[in-house]
PDB file of N, CA and C in Angstrom:
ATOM      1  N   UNK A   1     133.164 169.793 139.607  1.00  0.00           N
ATOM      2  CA  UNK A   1     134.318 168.973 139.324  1.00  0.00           C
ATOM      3  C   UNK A   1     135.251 169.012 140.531  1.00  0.00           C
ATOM      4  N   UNK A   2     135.922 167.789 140.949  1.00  0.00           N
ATOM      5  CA  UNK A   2     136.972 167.736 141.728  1.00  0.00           C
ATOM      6  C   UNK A   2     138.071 168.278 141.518  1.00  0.00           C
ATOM      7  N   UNK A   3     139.014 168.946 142.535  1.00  0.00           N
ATOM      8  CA  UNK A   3     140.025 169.509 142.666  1.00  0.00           C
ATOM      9  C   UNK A   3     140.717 168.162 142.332  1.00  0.00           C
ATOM     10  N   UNK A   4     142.389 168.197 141.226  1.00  0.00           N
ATOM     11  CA  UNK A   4     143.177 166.907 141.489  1.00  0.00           C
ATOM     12  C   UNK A   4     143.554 166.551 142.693  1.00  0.00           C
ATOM     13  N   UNK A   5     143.939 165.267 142.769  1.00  0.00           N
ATOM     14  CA  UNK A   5     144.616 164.617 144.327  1.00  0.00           C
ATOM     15  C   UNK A   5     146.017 165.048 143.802  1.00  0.00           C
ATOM     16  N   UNK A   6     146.241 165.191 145.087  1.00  0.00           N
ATOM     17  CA  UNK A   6     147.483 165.751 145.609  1.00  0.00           C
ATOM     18  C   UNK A   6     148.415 164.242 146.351  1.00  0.00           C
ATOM     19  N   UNK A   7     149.391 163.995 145.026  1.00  0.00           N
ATOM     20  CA  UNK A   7     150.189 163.007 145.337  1.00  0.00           C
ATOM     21  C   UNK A   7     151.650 163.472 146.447  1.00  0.00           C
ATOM     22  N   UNK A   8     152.160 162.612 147.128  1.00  0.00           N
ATOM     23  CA  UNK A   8     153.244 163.011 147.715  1.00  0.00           C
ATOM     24  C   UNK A   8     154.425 161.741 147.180  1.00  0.00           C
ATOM     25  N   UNK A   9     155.341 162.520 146.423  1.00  0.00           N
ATOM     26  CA  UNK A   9     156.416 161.889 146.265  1.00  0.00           C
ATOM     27  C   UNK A   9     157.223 161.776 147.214  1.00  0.00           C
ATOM     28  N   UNK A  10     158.013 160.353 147.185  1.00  0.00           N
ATOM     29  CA  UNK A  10     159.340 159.915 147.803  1.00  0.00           C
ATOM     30  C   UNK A  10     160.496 159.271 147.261  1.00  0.00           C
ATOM     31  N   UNK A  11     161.552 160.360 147.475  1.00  0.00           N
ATOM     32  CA  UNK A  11     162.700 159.797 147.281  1.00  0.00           C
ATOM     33  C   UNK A  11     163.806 159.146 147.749  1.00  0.00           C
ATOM     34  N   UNK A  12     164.056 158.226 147.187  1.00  0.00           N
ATOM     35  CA  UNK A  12     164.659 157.050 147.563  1.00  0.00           C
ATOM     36  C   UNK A  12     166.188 157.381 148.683  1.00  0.00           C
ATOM     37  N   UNK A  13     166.527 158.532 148.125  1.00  0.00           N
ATOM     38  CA  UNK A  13     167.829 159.058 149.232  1.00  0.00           C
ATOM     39  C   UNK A  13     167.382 159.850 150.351  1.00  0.00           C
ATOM     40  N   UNK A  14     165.984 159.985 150.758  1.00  0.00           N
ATOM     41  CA  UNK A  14     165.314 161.243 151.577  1.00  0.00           C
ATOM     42  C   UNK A  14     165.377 160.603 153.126  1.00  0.00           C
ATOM     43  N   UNK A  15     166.074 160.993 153.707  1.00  0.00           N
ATOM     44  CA  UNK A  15     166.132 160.270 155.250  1.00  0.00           C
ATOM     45  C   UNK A  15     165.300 160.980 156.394  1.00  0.00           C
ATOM     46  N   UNK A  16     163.995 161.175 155.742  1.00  0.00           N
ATOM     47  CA  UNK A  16     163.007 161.733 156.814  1.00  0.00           C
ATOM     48  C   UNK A  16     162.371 160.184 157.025  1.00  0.00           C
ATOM     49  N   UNK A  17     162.259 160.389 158.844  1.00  0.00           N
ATOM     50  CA  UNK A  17     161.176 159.037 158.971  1.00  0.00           C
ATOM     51  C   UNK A  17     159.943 159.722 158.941  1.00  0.00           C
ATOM     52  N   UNK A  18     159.098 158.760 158.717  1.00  0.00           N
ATOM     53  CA  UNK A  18     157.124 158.700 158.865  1.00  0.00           C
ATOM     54  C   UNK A  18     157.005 159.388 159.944  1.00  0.00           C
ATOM     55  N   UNK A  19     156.004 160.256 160.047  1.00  0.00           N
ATOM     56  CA  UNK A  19     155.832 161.006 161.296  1.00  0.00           C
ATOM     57  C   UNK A  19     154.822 159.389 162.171  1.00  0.00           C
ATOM     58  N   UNK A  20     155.436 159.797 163.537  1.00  0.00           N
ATOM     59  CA  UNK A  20     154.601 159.208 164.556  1.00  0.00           C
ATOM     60  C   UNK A  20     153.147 159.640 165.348  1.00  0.00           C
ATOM     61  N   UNK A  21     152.744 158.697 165.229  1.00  0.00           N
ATOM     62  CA  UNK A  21     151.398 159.488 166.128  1.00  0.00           C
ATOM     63  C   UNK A  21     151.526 160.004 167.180  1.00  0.00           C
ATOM     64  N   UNK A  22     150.437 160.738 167.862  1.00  0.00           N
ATOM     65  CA  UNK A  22     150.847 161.549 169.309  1.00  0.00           C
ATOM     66  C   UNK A  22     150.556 160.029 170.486  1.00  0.00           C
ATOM     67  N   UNK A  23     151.490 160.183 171.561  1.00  0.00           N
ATOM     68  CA  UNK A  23     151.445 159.114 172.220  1.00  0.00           C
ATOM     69  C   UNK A  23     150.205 158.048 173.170  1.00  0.00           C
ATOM     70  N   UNK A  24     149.026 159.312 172.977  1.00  0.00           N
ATOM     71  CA  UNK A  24     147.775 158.832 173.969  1.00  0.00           C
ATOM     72  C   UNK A  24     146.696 158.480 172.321  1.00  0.00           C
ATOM     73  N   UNK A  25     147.023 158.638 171.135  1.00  0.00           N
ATOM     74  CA  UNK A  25     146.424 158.334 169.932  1.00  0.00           C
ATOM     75  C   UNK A  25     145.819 156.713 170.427  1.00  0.00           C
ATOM     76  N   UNK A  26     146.419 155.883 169.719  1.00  0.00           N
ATOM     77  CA  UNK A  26     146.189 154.291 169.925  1.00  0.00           C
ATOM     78  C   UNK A  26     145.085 154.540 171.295  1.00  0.00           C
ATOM     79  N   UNK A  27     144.949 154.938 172.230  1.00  0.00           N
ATOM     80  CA  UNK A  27     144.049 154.636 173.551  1.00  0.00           C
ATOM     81  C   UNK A  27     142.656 155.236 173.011  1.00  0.00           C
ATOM     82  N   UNK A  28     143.169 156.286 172.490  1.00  0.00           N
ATOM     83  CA  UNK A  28     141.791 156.897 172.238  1.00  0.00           C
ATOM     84  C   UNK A  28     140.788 156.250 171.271  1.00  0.00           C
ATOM     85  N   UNK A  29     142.077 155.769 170.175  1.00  0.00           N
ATOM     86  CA  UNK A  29     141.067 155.269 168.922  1.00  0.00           C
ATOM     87  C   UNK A  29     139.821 153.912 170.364  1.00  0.00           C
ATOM     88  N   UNK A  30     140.816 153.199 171.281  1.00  0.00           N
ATOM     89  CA  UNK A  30     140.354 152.067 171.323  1.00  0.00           C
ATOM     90  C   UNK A  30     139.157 152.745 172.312  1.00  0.00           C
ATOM     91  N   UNK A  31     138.920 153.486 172.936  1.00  0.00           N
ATOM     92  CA  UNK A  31     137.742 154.504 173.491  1.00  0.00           C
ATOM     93  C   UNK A  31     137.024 154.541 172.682  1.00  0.00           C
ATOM     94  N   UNK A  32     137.266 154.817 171.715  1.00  0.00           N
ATOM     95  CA  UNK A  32     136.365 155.772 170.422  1.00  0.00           C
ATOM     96  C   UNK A  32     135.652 154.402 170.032  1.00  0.00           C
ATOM     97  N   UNK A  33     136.328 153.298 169.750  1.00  0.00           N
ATOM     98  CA  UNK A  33     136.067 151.912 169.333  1.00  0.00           C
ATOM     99  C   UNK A  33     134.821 151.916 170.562  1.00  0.00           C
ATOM    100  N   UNK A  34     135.260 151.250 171.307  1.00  0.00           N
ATOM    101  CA  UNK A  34     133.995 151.311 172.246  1.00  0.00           C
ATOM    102  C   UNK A  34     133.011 151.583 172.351  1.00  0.00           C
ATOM    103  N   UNK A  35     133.265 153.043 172.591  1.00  0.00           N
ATOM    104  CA  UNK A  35     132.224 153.884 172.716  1.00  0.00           C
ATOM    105  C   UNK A  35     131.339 153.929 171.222  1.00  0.00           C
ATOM    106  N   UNK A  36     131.538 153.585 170.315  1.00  0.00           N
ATOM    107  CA  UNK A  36     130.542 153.205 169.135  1.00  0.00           C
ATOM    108  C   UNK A  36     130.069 151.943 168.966  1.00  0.00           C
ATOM    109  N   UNK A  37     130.786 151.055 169.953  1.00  0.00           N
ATOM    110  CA  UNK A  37     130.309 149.591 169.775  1.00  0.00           C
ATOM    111  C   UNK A  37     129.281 149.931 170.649  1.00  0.00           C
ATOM    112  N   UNK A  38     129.343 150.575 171.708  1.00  0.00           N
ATOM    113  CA  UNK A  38     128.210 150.695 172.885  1.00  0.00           C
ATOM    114  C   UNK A  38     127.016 151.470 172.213  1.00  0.00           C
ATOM    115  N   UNK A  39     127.366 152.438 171.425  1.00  0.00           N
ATOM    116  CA  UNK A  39     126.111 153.498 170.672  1.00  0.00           C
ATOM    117  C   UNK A  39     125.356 152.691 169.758  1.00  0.00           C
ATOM    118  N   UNK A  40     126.071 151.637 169.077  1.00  0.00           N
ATOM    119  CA  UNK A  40     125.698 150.509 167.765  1.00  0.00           C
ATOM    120  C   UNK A  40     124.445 149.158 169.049  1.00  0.00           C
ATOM    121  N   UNK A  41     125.381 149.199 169.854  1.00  0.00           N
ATOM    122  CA  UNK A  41     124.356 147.962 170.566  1.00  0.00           C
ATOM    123  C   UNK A  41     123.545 148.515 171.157  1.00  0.00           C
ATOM    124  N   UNK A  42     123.153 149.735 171.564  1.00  0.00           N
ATOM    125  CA  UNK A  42     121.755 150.562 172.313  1.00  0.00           C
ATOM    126  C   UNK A  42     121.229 150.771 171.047  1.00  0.00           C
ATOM    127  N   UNK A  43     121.555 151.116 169.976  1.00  0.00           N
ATOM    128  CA  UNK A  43     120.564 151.456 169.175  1.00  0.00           C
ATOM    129  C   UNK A  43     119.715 150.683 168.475  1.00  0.00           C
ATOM    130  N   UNK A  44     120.304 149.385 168.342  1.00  0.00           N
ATOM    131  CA  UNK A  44     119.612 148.155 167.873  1.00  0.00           C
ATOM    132  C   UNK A  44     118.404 147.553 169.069  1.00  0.00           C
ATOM    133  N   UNK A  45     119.047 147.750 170.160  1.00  0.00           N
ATOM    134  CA  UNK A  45     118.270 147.457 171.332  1.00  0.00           C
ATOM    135  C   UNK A  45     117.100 148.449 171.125  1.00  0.00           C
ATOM    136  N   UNK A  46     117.133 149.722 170.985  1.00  0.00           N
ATOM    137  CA  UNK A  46     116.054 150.887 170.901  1.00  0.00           C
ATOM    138  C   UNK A  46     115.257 150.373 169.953  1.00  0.00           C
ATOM    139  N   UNK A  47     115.843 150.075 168.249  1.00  0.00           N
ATOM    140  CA  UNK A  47     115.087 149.816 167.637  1.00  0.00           C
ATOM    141  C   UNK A  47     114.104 148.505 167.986  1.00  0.00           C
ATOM    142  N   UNK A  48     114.593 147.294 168.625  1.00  0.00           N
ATOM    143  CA  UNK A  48     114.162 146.089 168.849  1.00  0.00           C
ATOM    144  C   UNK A  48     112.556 146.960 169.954  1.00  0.00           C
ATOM    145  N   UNK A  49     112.731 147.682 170.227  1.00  0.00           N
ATOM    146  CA  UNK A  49     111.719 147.912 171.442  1.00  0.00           C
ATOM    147  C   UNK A  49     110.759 148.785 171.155  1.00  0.00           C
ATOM    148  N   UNK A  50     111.196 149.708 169.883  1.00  0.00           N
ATOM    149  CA  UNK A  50     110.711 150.382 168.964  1.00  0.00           C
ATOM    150  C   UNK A  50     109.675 149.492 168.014  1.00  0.00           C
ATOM    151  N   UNK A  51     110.271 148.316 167.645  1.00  0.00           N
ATOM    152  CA  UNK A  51     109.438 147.820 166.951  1.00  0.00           C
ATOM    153  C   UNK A  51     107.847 146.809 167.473  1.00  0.00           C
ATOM    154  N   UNK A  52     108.733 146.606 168.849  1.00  0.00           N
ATOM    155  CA  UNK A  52     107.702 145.740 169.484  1.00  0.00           C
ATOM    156  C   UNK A  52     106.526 147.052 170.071  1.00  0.00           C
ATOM    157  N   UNK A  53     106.780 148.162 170.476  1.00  0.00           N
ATOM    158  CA  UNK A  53     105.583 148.850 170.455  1.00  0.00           C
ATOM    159  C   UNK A  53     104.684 149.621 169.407  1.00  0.00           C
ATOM    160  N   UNK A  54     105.737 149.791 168.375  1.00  0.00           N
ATOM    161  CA  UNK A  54     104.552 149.758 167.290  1.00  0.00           C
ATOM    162  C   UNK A  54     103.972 148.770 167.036  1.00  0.00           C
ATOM    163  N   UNK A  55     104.427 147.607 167.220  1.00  0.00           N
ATOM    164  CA  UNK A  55     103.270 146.195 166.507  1.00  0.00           C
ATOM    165  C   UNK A  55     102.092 146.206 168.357  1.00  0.00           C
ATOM    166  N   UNK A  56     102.415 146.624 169.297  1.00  0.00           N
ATOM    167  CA  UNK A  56     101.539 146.371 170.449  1.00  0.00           C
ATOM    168  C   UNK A  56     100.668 147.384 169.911  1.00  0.00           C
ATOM    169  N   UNK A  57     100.899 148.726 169.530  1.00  0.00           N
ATOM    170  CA  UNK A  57      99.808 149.556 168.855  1.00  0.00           C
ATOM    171  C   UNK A  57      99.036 149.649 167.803  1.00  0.00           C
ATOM    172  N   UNK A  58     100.106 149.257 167.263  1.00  0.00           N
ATOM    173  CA  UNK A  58      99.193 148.980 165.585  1.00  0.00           C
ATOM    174  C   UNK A  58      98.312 148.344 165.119  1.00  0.00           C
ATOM    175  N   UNK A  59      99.407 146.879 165.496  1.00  0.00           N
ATOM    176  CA  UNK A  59      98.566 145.551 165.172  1.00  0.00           C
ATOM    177  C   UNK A  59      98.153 144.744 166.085  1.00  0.00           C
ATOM    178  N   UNK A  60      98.454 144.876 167.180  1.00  0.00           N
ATOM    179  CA  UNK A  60      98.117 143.968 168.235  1.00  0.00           C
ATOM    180  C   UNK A  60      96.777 143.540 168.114  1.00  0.00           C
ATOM    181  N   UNK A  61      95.498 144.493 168.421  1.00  0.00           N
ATOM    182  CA  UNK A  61      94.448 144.626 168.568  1.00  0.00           C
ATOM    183  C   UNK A  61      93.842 143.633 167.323  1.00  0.00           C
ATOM    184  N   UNK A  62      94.319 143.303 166.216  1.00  0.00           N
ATOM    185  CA  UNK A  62      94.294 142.780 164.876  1.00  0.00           C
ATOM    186  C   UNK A  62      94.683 141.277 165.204  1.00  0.00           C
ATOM    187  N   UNK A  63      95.864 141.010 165.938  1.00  0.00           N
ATOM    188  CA  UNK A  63      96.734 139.865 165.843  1.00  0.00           C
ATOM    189  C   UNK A  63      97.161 139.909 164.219  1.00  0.00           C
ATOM    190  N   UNK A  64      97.742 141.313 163.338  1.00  0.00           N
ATOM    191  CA  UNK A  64      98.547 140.963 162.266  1.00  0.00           C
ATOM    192  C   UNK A  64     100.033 140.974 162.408  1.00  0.00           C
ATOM    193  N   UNK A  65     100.466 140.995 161.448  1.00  0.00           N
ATOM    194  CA  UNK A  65     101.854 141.463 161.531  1.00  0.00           C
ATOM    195  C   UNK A  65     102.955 140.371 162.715  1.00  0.00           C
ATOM    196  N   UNK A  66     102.377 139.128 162.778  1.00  0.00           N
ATOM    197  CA  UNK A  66     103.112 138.564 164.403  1.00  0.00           C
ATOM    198  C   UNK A  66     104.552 138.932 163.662  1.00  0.00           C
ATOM    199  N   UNK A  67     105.391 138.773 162.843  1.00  0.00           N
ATOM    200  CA  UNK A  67     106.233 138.585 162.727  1.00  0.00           C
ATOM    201  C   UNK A  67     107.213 139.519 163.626  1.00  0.00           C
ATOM    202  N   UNK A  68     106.699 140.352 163.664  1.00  0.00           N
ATOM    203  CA  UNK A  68     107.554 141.718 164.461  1.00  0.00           C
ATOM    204  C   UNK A  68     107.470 141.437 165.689  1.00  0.00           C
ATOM    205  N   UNK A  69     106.757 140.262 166.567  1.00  0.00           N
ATOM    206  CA  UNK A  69     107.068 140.134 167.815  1.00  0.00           C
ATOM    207  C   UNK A  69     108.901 139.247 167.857  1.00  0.00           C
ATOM    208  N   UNK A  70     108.759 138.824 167.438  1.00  0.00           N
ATOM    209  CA  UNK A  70     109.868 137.718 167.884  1.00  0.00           C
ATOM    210  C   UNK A  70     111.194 138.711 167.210  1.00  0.00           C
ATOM    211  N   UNK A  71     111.179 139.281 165.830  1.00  0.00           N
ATOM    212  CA  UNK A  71     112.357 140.248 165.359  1.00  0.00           C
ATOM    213  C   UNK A  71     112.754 141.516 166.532  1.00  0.00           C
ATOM    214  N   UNK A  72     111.211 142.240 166.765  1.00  0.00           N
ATOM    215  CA  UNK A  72     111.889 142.811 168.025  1.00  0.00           C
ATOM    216  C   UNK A  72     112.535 142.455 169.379  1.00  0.00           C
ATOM    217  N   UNK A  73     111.629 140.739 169.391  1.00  0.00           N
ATOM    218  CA  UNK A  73     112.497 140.794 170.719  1.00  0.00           C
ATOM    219  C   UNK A  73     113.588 140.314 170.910  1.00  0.00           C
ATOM    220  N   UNK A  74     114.132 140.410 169.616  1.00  0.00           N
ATOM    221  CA  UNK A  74     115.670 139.513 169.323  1.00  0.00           C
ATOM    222  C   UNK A  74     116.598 140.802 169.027  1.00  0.00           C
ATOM    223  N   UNK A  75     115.597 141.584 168.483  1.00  0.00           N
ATOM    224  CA  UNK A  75     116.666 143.243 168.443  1.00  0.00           C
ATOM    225  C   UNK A  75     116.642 143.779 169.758  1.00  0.00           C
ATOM    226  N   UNK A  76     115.739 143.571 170.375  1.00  0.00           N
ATOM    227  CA  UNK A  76     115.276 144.237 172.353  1.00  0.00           C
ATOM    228  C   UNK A  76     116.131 143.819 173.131  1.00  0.00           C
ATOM    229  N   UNK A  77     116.529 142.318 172.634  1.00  0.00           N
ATOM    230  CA  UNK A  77     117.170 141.178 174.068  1.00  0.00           C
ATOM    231  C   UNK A  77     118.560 141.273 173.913  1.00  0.00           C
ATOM    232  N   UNK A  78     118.942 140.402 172.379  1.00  0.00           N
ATOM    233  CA  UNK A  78     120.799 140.616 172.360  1.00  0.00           C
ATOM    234  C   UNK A  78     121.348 140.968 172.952  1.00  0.00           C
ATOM    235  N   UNK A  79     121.505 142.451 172.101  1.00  0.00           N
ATOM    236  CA  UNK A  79     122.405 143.526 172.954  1.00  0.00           C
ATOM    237  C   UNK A  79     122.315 143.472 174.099  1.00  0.00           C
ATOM    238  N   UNK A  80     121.531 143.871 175.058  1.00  0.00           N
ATOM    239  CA  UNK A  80     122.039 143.936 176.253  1.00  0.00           C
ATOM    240  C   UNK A  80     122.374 142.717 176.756  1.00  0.00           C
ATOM    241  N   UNK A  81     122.050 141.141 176.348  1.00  0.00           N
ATOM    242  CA  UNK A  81     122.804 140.169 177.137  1.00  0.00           C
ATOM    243  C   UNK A  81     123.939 139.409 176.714  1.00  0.00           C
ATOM    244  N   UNK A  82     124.307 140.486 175.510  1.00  0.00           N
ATOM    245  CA  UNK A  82     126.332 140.741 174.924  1.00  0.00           C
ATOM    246  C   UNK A  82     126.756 141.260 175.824  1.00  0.00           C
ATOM    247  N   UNK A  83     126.414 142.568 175.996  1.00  0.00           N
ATOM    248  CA  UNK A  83     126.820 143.411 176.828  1.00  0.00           C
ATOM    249  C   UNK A  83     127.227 142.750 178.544  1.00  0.00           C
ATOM    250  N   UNK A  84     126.271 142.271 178.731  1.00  0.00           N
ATOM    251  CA  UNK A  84     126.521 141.618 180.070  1.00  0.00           C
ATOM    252  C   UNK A  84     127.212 140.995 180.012  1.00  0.00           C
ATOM    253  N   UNK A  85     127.078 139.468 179.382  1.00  0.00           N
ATOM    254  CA  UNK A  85     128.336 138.748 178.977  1.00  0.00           C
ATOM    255  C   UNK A  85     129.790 139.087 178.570  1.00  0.00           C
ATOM    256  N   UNK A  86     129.966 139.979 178.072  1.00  0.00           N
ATOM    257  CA  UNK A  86     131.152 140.940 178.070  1.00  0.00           C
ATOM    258  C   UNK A  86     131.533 140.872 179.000  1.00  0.00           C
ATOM    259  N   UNK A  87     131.191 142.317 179.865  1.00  0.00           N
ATOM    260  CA  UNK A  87     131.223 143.115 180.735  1.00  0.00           C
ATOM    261  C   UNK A  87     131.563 141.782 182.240  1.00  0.00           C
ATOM    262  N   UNK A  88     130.898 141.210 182.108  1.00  0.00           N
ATOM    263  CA  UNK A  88     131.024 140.492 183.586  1.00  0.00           C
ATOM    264  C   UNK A  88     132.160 139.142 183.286  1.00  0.00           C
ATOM    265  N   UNK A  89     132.375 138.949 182.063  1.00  0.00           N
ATOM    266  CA  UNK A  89     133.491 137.469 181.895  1.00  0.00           C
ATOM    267  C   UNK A  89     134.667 137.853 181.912  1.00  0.00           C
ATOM    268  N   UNK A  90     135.492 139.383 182.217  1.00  0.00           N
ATOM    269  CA  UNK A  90     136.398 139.415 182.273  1.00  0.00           C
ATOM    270  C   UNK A  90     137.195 138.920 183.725  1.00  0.00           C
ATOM    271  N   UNK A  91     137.034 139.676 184.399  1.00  0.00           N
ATOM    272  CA  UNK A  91     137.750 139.102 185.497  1.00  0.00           C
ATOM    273  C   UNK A  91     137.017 138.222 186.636  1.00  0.00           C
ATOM    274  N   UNK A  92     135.593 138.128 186.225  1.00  0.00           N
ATOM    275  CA  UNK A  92     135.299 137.636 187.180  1.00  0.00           C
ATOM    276  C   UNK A  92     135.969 136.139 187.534  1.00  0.00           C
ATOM    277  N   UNK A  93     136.268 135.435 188.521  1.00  0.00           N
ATOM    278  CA  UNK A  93     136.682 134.095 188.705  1.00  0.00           C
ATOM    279  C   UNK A  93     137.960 134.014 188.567  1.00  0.00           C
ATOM    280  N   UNK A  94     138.508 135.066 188.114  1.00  0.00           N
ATOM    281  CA  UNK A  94     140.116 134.358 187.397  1.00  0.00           C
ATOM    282  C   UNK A  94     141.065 133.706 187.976  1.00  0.00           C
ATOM    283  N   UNK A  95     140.395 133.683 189.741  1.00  0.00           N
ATOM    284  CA  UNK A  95     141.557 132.910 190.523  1.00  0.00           C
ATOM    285  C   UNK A  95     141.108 131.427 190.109  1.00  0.00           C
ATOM    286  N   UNK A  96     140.354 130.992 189.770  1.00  0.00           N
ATOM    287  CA  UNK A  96     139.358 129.648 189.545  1.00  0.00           C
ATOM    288  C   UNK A  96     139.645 129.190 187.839  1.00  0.00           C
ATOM    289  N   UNK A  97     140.241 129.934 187.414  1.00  0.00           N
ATOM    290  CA  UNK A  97     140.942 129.650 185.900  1.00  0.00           C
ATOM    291  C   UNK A  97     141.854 128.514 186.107  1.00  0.00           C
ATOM    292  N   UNK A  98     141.602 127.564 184.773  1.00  0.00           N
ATOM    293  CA  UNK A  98     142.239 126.191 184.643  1.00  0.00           C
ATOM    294  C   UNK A  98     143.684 126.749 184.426  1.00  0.00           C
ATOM    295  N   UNK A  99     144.625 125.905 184.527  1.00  0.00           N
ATOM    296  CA  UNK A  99     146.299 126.734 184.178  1.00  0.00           C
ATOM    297  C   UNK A  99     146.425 125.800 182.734  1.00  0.00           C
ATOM    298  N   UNK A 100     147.173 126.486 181.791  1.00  0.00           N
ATOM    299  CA  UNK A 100     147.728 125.864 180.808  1.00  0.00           C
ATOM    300  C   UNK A 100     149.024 125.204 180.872  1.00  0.00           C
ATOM    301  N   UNK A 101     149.496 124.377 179.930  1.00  0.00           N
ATOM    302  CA  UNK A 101     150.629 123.414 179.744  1.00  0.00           C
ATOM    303  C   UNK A 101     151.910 124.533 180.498  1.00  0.00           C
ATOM    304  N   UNK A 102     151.966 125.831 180.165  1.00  0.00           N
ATOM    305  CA  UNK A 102     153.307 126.600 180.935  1.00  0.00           C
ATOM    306  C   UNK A 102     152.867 127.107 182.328  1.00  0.00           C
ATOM    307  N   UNK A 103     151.707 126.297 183.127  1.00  0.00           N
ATOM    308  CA  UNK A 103     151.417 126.705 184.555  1.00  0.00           C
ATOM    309  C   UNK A 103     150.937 127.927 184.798  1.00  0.00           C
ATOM    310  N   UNK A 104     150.664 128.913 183.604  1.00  0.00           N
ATOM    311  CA  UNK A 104     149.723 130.310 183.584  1.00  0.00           C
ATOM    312  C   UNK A 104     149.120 130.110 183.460  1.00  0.00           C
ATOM    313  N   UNK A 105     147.892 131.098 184.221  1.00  0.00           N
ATOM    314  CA  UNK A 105     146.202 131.207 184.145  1.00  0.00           C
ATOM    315  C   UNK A 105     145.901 131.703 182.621  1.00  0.00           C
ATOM    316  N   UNK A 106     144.873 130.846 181.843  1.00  0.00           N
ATOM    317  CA  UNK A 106     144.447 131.966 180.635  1.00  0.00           C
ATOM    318  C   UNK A 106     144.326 132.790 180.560  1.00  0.00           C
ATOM    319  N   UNK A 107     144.466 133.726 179.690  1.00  0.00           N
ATOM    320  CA  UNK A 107     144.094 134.990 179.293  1.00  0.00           C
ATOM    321  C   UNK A 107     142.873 135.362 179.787  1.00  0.00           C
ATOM    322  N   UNK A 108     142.515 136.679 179.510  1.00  0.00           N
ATOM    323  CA  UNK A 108     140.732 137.080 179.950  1.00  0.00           C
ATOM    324  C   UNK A 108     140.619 137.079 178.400  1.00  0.00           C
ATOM    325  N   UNK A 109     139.425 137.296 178.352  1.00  0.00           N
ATOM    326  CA  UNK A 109     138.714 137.242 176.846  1.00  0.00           C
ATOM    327  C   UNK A 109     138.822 138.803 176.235  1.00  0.00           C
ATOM    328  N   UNK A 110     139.193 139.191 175.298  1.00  0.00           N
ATOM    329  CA  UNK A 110     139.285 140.596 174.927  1.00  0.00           C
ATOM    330  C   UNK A 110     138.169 141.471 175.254  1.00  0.00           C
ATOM    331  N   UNK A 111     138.301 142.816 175.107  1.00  0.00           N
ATOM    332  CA  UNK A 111     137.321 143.659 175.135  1.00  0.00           C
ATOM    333  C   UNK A 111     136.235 143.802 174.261  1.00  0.00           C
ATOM    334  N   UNK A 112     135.183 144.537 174.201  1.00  0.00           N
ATOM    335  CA  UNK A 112     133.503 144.595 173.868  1.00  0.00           C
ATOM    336  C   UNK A 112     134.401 145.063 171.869  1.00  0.00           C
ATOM    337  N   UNK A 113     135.479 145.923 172.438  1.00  0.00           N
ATOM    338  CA  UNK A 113     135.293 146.613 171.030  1.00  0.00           C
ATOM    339  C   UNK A 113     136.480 146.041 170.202  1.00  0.00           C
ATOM    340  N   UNK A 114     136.953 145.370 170.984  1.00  0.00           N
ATOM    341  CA  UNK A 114     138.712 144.500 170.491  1.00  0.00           C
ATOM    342  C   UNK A 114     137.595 143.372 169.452  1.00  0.00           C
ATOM    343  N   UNK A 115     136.455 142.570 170.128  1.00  0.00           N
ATOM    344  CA  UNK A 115     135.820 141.772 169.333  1.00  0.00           C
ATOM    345  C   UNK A 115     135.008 142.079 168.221  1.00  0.00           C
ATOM    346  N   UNK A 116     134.400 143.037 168.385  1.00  0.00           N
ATOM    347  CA  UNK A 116     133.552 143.809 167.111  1.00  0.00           C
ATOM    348  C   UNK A 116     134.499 144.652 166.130  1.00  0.00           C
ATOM    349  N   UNK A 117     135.391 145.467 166.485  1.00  0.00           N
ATOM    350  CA  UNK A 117     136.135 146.110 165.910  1.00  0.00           C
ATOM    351  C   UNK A 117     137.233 145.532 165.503  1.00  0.00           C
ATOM    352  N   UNK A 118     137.803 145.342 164.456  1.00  0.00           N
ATOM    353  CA  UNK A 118     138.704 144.157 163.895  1.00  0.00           C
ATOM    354  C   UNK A 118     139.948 145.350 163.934  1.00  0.00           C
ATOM    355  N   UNK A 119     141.389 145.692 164.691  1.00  0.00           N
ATOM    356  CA  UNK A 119     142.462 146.618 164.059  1.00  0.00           C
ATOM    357  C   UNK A 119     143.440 145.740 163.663  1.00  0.00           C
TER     358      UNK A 119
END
């Protein structure tokens, strides 16, 4: 059996503020973000390559199973040509950026984990 939850009351005259986070918090989460978007897209990639050599071993010799050619090589390929696409559309060109109606260059496109990771 579970221990009860442990509620925290507040009272309405209590003039404590919310504690703040420590100041390098927010950077890290967006590291941490990253760095699991990057572990999530190698591993799909592993599996995609994983799957295409078990079907080269298994079944190849057979011609069964085609289906696992084209699923792996769509789990094999993606990822890494997100990754690239990412990785290389940020700054590249930006002097060559169209200007908008207030005469600023667009924005760059957010980061790998700003897009996968919704905060």
């Amino acid at each position: 059996m579970l221990p009860p939850a442990r509620t925290h009351h507040h009272h309405q005259g209590s003039s404590k503020a919310a504690p703040q986070p420590p100041a390098g918090r927010e950077e890290a989460v967006v590291i941490v973000a990253g760095a699991a978007v990057d572990v999530c897209l190698a591993a799909a990639a592993v599996a995609g390559a994983a799957l295409l050599a078990w079907w080269a071993v298994a079944f190849h010799p057979a011609y069964a199973h085609l289906w696992m050619v084209p699923v792996g090589l769509v789990l094999a390929c993606t990822p890494p040509i997100v990754c690239l696409a990412l990785r290389f559309s940020g700054d590249a060109g930006s002097s060559s950026l169209p200007t908008g109606k207030g005469g600023s260059a667009a924005a760059p496109p957010p980061s790998l984990a700003a897009v996968v990771v919704q905060t």
